[in-house]
PDB file of N, CA and C in Angstrom:
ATOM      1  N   UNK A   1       0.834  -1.170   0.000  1.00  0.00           N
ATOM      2  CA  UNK A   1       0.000   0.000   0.000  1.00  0.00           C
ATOM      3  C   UNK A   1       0.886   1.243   0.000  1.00  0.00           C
ATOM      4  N   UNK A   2       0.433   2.285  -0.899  1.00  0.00           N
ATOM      5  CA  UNK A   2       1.252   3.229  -1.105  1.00  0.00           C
ATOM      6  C   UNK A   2       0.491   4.595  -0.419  1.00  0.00           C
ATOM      7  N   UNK A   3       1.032   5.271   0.074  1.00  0.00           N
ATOM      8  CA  UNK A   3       0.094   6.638   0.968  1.00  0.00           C
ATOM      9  C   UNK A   3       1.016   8.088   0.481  1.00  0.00           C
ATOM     10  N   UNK A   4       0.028   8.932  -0.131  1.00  0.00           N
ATOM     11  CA  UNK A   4       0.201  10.297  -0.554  1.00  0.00           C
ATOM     12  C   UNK A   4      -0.603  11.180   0.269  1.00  0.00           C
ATOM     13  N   UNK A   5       0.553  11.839   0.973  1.00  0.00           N
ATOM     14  CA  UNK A   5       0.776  12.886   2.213  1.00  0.00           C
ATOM     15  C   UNK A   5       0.184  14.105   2.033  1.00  0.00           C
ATOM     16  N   UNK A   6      -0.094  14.973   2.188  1.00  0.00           N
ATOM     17  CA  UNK A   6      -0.536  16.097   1.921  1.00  0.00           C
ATOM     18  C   UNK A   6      -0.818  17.112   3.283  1.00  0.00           C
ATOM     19  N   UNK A   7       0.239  17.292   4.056  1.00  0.00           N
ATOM     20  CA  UNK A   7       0.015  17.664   5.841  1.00  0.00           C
ATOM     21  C   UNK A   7      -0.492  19.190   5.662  1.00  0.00           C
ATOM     22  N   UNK A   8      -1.345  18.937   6.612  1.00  0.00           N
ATOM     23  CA  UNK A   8      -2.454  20.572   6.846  1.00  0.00           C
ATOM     24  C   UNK A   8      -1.836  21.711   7.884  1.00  0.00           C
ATOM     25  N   UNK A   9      -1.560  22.908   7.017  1.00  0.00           N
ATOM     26  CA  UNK A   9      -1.099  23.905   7.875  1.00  0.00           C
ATOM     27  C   UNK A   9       0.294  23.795   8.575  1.00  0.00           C
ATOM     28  N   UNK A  10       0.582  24.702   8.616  1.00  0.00           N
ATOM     29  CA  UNK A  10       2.021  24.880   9.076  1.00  0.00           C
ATOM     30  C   UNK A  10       2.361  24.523  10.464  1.00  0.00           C
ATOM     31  N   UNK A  11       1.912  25.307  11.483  1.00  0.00           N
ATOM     32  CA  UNK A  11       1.638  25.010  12.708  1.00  0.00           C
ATOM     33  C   UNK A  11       0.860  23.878  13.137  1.00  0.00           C
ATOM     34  N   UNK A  12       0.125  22.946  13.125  1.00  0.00           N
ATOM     35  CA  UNK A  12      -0.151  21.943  13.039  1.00  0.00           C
ATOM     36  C   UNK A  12       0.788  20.777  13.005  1.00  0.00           C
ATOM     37  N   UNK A  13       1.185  21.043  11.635  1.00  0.00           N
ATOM     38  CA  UNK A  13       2.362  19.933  11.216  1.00  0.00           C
ATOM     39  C   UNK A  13       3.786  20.112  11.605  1.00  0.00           C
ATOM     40  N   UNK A  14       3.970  21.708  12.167  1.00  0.00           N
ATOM     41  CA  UNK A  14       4.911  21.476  13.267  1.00  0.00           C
ATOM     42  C   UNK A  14       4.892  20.770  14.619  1.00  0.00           C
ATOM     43  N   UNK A  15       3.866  20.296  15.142  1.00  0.00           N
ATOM     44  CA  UNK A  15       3.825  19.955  16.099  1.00  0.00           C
ATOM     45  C   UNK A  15       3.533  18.611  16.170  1.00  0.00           C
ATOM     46  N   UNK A  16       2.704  18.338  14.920  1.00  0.00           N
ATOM     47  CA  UNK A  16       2.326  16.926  14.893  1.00  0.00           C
ATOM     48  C   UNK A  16       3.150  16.022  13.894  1.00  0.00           C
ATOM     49  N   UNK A  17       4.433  16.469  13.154  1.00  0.00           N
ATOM     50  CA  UNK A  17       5.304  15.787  12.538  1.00  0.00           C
ATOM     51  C   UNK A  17       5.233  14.548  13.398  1.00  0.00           C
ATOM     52  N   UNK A  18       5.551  14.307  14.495  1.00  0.00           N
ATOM     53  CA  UNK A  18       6.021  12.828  14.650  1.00  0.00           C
ATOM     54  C   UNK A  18       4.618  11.698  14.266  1.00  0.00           C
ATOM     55  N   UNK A  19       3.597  12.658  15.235  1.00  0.00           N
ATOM     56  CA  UNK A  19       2.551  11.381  14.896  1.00  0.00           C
ATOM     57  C   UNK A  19       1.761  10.864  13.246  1.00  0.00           C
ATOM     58  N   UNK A  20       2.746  12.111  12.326  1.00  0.00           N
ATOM     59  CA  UNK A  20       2.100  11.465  11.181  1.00  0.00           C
ATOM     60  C   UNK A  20       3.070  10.649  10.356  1.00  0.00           C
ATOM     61  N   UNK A  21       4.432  10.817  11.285  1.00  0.00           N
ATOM     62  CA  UNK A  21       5.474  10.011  10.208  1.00  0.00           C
ATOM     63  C   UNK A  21       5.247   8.645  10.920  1.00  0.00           C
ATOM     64  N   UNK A  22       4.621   8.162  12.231  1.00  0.00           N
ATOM     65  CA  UNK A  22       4.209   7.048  12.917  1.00  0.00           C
ATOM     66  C   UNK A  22       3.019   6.986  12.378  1.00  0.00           C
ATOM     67  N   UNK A  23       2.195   7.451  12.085  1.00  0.00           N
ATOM     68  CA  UNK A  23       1.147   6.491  11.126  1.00  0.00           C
ATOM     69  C   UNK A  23       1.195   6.432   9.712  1.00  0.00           C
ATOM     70  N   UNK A  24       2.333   6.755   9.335  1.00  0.00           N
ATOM     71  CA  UNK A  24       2.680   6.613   7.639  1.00  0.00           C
ATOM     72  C   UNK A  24       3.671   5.332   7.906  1.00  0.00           C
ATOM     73  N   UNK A  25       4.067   4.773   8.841  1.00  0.00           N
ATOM     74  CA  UNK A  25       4.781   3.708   9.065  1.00  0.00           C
ATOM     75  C   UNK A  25       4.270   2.934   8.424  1.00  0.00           C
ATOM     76  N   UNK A  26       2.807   2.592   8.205  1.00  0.00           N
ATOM     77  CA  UNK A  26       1.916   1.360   8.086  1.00  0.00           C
ATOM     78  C   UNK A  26       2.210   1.154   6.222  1.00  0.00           C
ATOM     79  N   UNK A  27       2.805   2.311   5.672  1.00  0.00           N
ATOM     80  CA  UNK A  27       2.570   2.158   4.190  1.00  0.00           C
ATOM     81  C   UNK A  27       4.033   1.439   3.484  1.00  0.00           C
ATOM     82  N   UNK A  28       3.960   0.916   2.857  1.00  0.00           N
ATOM     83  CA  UNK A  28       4.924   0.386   2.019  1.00  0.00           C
ATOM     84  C   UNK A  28       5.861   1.777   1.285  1.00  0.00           C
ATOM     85  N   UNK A  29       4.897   2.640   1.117  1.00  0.00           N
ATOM     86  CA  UNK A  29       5.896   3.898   0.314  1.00  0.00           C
ATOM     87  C   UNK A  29       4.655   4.794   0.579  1.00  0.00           C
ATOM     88  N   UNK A  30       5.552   5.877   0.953  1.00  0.00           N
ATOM     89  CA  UNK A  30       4.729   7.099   1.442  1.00  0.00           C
ATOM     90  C   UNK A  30       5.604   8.344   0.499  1.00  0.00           C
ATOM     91  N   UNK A  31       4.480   9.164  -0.159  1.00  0.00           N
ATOM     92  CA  UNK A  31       5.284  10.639  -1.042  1.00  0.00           C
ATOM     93  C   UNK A  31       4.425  11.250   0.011  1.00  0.00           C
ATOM     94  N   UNK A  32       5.453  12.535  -0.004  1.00  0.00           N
ATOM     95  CA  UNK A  32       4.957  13.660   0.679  1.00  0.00           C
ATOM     96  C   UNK A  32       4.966  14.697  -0.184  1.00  0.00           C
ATOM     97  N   UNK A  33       4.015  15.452   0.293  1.00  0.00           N
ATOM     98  CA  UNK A  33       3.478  16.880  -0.214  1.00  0.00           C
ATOM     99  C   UNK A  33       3.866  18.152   0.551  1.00  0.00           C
ATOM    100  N   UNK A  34       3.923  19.190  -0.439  1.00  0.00           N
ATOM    101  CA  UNK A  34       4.284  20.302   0.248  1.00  0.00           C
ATOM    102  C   UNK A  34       3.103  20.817   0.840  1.00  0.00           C
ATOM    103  N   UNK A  35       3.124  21.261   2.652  1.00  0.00           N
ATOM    104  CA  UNK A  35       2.270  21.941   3.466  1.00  0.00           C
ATOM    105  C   UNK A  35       1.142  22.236   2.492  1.00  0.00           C
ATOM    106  N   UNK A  36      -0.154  21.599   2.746  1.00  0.00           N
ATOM    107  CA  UNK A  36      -1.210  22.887   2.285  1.00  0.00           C
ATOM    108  C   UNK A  36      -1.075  23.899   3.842  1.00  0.00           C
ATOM    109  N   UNK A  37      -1.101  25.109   3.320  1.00  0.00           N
ATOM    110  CA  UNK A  37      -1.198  26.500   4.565  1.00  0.00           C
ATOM    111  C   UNK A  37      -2.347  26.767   4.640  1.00  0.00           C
ATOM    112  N   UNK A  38      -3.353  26.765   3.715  1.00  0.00           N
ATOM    113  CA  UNK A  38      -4.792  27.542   4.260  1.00  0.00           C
ATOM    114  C   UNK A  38      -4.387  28.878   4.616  1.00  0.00           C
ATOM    115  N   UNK A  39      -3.602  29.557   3.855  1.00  0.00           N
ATOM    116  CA  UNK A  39      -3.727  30.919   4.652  1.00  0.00           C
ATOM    117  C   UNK A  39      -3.274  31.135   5.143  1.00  0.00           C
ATOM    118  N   UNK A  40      -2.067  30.608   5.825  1.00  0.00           N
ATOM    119  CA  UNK A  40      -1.181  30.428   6.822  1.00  0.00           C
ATOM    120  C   UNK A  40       0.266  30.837   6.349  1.00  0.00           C
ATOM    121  N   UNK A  41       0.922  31.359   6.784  1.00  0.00           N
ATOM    122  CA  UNK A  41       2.273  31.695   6.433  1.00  0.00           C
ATOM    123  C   UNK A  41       3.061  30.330   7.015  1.00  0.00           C
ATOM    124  N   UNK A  42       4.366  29.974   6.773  1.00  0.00           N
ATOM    125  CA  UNK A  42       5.180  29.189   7.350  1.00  0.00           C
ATOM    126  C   UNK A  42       5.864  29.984   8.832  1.00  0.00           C
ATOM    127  N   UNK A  43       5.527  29.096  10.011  1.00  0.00           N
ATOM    128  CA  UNK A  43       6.293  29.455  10.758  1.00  0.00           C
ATOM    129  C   UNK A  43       7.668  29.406  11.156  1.00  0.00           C
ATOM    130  N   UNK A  44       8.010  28.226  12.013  1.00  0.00           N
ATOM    131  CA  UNK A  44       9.668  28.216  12.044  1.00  0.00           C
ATOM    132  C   UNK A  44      10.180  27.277  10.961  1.00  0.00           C
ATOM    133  N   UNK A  45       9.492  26.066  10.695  1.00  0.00           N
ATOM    134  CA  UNK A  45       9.614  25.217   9.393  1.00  0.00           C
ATOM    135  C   UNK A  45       9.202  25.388   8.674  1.00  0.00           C
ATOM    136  N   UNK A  46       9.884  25.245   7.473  1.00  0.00           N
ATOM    137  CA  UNK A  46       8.902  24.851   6.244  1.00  0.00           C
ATOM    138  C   UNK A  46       8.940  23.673   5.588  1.00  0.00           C
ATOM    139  N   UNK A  47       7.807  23.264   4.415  1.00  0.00           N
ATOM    140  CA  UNK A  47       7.583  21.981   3.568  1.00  0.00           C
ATOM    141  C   UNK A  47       8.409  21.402   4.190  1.00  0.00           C
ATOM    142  N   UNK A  48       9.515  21.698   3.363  1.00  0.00           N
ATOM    143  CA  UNK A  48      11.071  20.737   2.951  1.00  0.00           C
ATOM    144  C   UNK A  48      11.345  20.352   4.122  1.00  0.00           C
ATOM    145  N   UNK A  49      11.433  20.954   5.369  1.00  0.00           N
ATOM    146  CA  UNK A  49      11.981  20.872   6.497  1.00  0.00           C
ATOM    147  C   UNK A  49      10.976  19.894   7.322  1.00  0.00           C
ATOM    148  N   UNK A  50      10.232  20.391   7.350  1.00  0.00           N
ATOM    149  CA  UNK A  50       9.296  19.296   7.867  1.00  0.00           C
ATOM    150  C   UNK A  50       8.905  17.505   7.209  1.00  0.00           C
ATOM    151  N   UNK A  51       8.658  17.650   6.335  1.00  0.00           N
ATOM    152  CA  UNK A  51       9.454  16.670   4.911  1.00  0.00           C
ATOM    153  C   UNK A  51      10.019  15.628   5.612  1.00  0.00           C
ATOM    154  N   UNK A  52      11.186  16.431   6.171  1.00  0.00           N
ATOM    155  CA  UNK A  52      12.676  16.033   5.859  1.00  0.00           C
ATOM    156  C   UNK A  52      12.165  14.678   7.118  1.00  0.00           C
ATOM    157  N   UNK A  53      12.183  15.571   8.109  1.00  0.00           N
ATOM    158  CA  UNK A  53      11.843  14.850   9.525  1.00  0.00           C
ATOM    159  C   UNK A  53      11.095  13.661   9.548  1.00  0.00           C
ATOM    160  N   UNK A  54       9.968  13.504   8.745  1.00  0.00           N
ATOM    161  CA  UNK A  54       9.554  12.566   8.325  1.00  0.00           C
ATOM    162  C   UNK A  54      10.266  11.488   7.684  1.00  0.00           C
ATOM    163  N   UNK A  55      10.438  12.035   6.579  1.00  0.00           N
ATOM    164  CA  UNK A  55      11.436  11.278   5.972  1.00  0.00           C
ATOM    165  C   UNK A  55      12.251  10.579   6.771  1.00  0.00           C
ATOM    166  N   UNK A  56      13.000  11.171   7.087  1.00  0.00           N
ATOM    167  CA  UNK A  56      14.516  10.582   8.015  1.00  0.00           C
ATOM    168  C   UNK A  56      13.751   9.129   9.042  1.00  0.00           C
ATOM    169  N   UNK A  57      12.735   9.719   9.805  1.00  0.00           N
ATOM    170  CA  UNK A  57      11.618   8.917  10.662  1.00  0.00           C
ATOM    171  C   UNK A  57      11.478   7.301   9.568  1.00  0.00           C
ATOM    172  N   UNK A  58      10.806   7.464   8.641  1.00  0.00           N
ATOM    173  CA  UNK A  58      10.283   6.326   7.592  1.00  0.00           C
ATOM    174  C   UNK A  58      11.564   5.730   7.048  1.00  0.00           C
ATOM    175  N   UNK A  59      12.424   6.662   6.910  1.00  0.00           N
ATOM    176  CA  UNK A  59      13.345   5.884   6.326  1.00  0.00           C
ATOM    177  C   UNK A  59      14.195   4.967   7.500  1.00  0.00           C
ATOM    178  N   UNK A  60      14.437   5.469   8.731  1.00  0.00           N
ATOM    179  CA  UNK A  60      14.976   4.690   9.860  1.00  0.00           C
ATOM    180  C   UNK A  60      14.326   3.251   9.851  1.00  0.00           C
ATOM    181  N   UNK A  61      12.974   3.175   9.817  1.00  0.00           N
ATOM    182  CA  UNK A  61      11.831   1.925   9.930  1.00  0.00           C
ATOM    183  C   UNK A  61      12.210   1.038   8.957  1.00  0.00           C
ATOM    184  N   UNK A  62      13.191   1.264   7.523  1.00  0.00           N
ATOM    185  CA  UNK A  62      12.662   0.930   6.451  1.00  0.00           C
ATOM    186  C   UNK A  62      11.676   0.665   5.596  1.00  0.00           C
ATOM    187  N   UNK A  63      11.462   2.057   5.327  1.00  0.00           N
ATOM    188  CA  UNK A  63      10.473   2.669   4.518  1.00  0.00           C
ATOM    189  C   UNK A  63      11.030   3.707   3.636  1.00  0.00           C
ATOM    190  N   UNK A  64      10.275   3.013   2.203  1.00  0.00           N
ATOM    191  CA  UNK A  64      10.508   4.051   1.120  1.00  0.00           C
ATOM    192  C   UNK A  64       9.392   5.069   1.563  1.00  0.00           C
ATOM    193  N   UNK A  65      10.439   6.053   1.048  1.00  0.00           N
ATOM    194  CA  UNK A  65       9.599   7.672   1.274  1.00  0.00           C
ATOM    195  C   UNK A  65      10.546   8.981   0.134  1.00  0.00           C
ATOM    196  N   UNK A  66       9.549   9.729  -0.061  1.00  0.00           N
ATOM    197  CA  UNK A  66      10.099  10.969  -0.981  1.00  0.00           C
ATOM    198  C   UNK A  66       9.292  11.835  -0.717  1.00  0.00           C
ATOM    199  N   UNK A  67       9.575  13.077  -1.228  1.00  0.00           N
ATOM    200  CA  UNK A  67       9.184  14.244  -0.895  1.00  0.00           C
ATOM    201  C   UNK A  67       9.326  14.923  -2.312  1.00  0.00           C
ATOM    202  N   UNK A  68       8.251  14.924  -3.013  1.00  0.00           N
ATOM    203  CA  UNK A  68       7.900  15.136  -3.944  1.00  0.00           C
ATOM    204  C   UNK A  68       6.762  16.787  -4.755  1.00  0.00           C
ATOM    205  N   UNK A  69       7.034  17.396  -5.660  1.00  0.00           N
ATOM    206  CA  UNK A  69       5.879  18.142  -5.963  1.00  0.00           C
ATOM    207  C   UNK A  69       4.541  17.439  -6.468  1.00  0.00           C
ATOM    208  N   UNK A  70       3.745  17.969  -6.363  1.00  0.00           N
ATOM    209  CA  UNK A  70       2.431  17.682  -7.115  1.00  0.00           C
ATOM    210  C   UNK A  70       2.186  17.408  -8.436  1.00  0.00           C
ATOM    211  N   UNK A  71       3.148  17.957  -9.483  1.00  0.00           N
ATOM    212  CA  UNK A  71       3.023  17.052 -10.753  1.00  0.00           C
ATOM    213  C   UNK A  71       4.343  15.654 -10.489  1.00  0.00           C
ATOM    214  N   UNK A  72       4.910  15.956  -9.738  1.00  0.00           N
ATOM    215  CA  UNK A  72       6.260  15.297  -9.957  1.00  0.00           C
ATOM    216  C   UNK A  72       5.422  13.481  -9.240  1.00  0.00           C
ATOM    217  N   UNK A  73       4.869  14.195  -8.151  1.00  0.00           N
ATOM    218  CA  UNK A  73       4.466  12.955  -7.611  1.00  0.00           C
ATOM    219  C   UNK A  73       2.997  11.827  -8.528  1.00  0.00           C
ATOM    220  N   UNK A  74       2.270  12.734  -9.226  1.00  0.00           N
ATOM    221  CA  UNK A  74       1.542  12.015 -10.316  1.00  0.00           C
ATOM    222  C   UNK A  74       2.444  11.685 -11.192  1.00  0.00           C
ATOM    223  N   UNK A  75       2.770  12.120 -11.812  1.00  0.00           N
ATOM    224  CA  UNK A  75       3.931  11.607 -13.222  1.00  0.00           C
ATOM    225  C   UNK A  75       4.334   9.731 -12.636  1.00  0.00           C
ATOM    226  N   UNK A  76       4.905  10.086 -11.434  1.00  0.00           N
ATOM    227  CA  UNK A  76       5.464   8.631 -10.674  1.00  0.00           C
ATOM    228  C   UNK A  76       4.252   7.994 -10.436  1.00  0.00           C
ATOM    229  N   UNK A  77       3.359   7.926  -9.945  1.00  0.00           N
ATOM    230  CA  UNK A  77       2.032   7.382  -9.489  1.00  0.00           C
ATOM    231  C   UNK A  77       1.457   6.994 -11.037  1.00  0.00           C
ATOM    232  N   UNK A  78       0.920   7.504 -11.921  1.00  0.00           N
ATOM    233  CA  UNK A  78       1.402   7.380 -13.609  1.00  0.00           C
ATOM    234  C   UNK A  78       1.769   6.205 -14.460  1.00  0.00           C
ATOM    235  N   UNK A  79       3.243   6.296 -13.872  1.00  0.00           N
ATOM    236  CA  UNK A  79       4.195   5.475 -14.519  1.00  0.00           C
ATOM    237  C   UNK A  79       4.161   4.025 -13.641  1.00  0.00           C
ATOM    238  N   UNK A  80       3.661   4.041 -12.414  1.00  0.00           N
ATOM    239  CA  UNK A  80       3.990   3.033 -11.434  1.00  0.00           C
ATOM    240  C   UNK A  80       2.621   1.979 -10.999  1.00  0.00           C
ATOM    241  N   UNK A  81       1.697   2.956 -11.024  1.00  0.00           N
ATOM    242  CA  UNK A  81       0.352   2.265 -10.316  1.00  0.00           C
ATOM    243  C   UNK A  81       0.251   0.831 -10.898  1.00  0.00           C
ATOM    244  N   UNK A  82       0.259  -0.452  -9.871  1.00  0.00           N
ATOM    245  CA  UNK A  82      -0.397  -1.596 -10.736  1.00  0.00           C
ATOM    246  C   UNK A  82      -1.848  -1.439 -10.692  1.00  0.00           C
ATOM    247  N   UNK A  83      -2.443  -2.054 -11.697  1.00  0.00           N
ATOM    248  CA  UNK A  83      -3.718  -2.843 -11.303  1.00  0.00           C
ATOM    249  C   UNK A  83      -4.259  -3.276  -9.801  1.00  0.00           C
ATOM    250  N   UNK A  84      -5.205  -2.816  -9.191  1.00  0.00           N
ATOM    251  CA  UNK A  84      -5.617  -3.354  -8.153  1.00  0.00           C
ATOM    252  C   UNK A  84      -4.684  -3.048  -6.719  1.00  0.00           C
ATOM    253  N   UNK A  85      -3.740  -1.490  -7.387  1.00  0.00           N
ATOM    254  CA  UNK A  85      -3.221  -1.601  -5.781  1.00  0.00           C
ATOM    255  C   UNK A  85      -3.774  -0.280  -5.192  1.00  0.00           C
ATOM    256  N   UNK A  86      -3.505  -0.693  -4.169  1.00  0.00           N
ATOM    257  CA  UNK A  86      -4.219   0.471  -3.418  1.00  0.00           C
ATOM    258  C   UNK A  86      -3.154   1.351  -2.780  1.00  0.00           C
ATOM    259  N   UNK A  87      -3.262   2.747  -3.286  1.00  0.00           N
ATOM    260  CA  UNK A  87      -3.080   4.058  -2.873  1.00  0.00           C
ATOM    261  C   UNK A  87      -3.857   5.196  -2.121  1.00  0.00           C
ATOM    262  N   UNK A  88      -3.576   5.142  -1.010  1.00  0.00           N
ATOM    263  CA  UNK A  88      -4.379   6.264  -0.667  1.00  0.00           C
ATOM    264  C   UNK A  88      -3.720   7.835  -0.444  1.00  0.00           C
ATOM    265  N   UNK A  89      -4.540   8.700  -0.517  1.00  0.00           N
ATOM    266  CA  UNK A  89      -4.519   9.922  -0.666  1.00  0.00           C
ATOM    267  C   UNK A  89      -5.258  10.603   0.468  1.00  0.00           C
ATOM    268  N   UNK A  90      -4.283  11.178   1.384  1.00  0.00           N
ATOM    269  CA  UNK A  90      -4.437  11.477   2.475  1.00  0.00           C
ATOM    270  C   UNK A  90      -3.896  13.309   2.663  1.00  0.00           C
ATOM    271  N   UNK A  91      -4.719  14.263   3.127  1.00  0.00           N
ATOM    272  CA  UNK A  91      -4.349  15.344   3.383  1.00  0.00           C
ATOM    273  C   UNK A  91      -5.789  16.396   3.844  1.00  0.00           C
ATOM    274  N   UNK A  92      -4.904  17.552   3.144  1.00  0.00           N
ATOM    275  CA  UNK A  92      -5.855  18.466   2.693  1.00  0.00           C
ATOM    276  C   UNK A  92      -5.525  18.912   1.579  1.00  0.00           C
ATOM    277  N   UNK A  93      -5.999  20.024   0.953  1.00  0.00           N
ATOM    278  CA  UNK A  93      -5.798  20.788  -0.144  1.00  0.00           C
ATOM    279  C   UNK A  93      -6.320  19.801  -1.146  1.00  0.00           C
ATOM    280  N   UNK A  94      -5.502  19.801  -2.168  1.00  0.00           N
ATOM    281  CA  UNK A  94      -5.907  19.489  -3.930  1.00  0.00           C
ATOM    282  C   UNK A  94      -5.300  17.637  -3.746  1.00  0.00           C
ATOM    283  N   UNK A  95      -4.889  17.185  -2.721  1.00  0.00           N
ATOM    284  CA  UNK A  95      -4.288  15.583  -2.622  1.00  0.00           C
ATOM    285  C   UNK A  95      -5.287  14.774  -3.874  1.00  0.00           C
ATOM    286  N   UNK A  96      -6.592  14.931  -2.972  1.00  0.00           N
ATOM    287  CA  UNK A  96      -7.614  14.076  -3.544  1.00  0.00           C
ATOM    288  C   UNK A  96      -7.867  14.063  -4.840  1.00  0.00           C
ATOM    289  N   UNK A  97      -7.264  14.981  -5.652  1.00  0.00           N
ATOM    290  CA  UNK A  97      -7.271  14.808  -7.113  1.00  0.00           C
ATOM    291  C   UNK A  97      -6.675  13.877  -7.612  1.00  0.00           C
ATOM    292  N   UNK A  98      -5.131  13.901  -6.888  1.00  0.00           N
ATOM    293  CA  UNK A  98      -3.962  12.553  -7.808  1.00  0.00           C
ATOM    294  C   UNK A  98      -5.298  11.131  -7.663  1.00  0.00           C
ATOM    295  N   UNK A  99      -5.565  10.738  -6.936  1.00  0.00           N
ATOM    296  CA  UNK A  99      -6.593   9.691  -6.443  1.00  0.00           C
ATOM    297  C   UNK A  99      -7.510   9.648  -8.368  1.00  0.00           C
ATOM    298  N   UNK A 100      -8.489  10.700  -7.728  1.00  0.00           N
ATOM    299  CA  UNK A 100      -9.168  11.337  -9.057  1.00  0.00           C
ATOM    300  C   UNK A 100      -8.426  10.915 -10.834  1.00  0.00           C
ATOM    301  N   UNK A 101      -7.547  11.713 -10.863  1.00  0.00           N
ATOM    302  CA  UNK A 101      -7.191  11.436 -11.913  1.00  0.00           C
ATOM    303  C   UNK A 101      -6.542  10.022 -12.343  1.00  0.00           C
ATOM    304  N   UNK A 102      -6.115   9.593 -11.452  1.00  0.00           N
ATOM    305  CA  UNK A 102      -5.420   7.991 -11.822  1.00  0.00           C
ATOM    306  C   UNK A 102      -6.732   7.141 -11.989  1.00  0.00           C
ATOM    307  N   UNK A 103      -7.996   7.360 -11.471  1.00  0.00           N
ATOM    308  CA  UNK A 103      -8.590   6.528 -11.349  1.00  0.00           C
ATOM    309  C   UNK A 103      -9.383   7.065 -13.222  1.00  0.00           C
ATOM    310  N   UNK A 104      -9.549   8.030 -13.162  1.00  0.00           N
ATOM    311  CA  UNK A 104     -10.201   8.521 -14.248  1.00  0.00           C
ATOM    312  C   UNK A 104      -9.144   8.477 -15.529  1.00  0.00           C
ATOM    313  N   UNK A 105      -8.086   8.304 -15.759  1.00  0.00           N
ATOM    314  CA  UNK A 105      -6.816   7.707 -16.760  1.00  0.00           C
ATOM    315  C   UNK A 105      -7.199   6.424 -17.044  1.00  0.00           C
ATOM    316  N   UNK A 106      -7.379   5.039 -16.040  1.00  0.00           N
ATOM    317  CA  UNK A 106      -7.098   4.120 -15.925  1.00  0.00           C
ATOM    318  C   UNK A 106      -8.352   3.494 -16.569  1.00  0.00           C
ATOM    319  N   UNK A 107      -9.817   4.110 -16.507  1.00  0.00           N
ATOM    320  CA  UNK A 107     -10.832   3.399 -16.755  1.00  0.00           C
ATOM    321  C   UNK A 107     -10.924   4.269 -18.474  1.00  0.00           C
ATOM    322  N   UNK A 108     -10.126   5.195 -18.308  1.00  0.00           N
ATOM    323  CA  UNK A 108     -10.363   5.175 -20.313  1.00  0.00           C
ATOM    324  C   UNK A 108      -9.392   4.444 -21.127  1.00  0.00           C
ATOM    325  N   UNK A 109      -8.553   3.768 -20.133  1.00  0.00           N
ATOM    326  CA  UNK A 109      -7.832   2.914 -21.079  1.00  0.00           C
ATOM    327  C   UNK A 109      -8.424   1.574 -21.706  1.00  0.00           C
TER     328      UNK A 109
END
């Protein structure tokens, strides 16, 4: 199972970095997304930085993980999706589209 990140707000995901890189444990490969802010400026971290922490977290467990943009991470999702696997799409902001569009690619083929 593959899980696409999408962490809400800046402040938030400063604080709650650990408990979401411990429940992204559960995925075989986790991409991350840059902060949706809602409006929010970056406080002491940003994306990348926060990202990172994660990252470092998943990757200790052995776990694939990246930190990816929003076309960069469809393009891969794209090129990779099998048949019948399951990806979920987890956040806020625009996440729920990659979901959307792979599913809507796949049934006009």
């Amino acid at each position: 199972m593959r899980a696409v990140f999408q962490p809400h707000r800046y402040g938030r995901s400063e604080q709650e970095w650990p408990l979401y890189a411990q429940a992204l444990e559960q995925a075989d490969e986790t991409l991350l997304l840059d902060v949706y802010a809602a409006g929010e400026a970056p406080l002491q971290l940003t994306s990348a930085q926060i990202a990172q922490r994660i990252l470092e977290h998943l990757r200790a467990k052995g776990r694939r993980a990246s930190y990816q943009s929003w076309e960069s991470t469809l393009d891969y999702l794209r090129q990779s999706a099998a048949p019948g696997e399951l990806i979920l799409t987890i956040g806020a902001g625009n996440v729920f589209r990659l979901g959307r569009l792979l599913v809507t690619e796949k049934e006009a083929v």
